[in-house]
C-alpha atoms as a PDB file:
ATOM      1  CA  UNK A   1     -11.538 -17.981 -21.198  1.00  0.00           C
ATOM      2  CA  UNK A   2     -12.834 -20.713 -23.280  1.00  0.00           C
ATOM      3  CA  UNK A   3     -11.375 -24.379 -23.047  1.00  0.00           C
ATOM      4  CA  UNK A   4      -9.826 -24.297 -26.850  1.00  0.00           C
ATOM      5  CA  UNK A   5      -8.395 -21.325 -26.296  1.00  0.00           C
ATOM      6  CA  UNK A   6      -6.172 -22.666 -23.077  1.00  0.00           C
ATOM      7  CA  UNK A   7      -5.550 -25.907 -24.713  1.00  0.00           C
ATOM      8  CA  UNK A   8      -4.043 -23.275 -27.327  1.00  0.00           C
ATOM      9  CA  UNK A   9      -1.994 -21.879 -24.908  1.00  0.00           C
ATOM     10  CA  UNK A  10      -0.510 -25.735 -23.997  1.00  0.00           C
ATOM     11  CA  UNK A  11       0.556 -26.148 -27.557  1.00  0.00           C
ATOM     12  CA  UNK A  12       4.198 -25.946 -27.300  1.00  0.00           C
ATOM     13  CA  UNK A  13       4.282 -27.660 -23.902  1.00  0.00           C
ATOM     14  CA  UNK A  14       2.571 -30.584 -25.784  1.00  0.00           C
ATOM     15  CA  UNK A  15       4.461 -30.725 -28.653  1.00  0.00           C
ATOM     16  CA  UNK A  16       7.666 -30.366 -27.248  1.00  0.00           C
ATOM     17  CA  UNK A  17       7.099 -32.251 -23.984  1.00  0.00           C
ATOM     18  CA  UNK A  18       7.144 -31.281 -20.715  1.00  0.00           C
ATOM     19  CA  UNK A  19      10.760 -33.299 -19.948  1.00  0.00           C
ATOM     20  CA  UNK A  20      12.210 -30.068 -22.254  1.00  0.00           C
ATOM     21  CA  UNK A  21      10.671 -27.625 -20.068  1.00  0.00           C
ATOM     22  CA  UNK A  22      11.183 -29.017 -16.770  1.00  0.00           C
ATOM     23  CA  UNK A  23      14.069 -25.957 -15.731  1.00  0.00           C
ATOM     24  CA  UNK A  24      12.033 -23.241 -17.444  1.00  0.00           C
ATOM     25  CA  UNK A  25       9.963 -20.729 -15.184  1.00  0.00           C
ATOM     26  CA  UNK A  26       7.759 -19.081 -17.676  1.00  0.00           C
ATOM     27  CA  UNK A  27       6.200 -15.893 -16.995  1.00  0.00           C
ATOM     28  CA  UNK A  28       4.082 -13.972 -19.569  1.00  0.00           C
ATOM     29  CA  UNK A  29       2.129 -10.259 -19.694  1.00  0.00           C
ATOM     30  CA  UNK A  30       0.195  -9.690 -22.104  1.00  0.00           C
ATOM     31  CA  UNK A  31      -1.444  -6.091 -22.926  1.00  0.00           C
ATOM     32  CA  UNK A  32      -3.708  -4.817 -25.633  1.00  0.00           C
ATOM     33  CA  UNK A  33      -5.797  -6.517 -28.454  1.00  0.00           C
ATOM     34  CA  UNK A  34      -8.789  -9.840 -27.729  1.00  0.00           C
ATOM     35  CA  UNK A  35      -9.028 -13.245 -26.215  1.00  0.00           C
ATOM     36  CA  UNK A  36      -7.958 -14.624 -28.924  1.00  0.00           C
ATOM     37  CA  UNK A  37      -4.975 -12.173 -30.287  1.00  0.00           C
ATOM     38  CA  UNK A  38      -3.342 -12.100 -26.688  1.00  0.00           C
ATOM     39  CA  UNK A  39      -3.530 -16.140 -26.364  1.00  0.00           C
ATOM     40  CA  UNK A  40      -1.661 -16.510 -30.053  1.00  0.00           C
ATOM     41  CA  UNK A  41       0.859 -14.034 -28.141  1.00  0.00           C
ATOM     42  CA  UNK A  42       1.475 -16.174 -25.404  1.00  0.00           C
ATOM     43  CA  UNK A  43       1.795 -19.200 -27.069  1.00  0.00           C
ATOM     44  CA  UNK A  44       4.573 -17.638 -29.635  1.00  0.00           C
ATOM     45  CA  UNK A  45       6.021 -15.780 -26.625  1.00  0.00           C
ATOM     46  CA  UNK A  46       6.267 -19.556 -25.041  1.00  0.00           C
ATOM     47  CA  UNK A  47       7.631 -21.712 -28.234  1.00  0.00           C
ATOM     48  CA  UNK A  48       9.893 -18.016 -29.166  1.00  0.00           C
ATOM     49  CA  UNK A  49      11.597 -18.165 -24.985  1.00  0.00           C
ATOM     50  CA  UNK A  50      11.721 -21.984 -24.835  1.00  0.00           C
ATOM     51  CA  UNK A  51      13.784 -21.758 -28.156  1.00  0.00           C
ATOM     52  CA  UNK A  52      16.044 -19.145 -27.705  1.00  0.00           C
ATOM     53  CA  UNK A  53      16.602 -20.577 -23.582  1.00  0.00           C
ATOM     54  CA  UNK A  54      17.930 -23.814 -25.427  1.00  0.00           C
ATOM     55  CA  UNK A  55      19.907 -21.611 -28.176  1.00  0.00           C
ATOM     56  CA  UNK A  56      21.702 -20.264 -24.965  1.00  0.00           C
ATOM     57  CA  UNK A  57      21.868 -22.589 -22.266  1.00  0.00           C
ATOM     58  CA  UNK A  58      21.723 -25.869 -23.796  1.00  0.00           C
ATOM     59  CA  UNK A  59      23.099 -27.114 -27.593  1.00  0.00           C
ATOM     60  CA  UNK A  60      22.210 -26.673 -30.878  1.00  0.00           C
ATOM     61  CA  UNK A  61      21.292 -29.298 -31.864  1.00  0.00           C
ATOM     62  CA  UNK A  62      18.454 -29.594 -29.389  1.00  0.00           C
ATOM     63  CA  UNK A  63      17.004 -26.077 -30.480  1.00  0.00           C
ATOM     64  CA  UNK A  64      17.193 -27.400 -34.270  1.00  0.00           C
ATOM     65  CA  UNK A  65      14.858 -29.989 -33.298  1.00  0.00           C
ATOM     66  CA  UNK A  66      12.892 -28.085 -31.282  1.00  0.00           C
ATOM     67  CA  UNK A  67      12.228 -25.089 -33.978  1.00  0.00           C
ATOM     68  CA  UNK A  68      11.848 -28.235 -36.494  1.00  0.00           C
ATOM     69  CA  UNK A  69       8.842 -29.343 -34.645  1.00  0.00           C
ATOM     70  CA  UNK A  70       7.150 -26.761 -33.785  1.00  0.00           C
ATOM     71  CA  UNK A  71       7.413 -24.995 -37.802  1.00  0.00           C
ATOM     72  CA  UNK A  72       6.262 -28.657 -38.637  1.00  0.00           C
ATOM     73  CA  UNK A  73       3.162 -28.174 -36.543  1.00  0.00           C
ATOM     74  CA  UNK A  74       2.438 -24.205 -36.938  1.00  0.00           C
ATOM     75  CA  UNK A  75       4.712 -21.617 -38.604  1.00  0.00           C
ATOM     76  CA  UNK A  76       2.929 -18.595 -36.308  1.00  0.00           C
ATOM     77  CA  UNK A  77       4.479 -20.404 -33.064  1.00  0.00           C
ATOM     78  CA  UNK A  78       7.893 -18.907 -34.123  1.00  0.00           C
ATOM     79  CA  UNK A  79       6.837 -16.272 -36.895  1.00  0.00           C
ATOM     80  CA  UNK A  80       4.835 -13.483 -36.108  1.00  0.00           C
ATOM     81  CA  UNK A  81       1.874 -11.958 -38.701  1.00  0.00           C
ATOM     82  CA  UNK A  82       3.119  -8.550 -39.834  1.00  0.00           C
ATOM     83  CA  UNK A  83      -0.678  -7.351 -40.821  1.00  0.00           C
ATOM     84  CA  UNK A  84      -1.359  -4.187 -39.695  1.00  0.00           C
ATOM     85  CA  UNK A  85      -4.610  -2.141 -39.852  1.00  0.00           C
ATOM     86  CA  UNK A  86      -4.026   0.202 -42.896  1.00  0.00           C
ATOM     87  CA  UNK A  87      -4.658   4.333 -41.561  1.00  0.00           C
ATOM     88  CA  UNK A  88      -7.907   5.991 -43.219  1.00  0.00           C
ATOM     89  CA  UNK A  89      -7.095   8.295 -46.284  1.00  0.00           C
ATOM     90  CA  UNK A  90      -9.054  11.749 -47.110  1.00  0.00           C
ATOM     91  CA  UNK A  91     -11.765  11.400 -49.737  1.00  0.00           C
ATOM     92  CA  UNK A  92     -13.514   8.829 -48.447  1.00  0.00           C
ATOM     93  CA  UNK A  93     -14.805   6.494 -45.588  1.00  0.00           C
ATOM     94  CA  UNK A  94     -11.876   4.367 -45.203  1.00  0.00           C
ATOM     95  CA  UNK A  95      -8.457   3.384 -46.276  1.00  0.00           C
ATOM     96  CA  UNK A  96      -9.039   2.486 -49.819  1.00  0.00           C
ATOM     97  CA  UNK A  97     -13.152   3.361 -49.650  1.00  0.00           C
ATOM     98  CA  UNK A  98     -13.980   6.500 -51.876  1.00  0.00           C
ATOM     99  CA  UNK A  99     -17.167   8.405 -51.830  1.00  0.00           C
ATOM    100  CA  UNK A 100     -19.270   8.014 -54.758  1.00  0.00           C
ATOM    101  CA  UNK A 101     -18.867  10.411 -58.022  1.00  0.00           C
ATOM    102  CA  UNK A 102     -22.186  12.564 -59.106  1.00  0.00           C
ATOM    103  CA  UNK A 103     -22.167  14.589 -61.910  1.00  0.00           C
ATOM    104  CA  UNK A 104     -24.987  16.933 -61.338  1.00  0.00           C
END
């Protein structure tokens, strides 16, 4: 795995701080898709636990801040991308690709 892509992974340790996850045992499987999609899974699946553990175990207030910084930094930490690939239609080569008209 390249060296960007793990410091990727690191991003909501860093942001946050390590202090905020020092009671946190994080374990994360990842199946399906590249590199690259199944690292931006396991850094949301990291800044999604870490903020719903605090919703839970710890206050408010603390997961306020914590979502705060880490929408301030990158919306896709907490909010996942709905795009989907779009299913191949008849009549042509792909989903919105037709085959060309001849008249003769």
């Amino acid at each position: 795995m390249p060296e960007t892509l793990r410091y990727k992974i690191f991003e909501p340790v860093l942001l946050i701080g390590t202090e905020k996850f020092k009671d946190v045992d994080i374990r994360v499987r990842v199946r399906g898709g590249g590199n690259t999609s199944q690292v931006y899974a396991v850094r949301q699946a990291i800044a999604k636990g870490i903020v719903a553990y605090y919703q839970k175990y710890v206050d408010e207030q603390s997961k306020r801040e914590i979502k705060e910084t880490l929408v301030q930094y990158d919306r896709s930490l907490l909010v996942a991308d709905p795009r989907r690939c779009e299913p191949k239609k008849f009549g042509g080569r792909g989903a919105r690709a037709r085959f060309q008209k001849s008249y003769r």
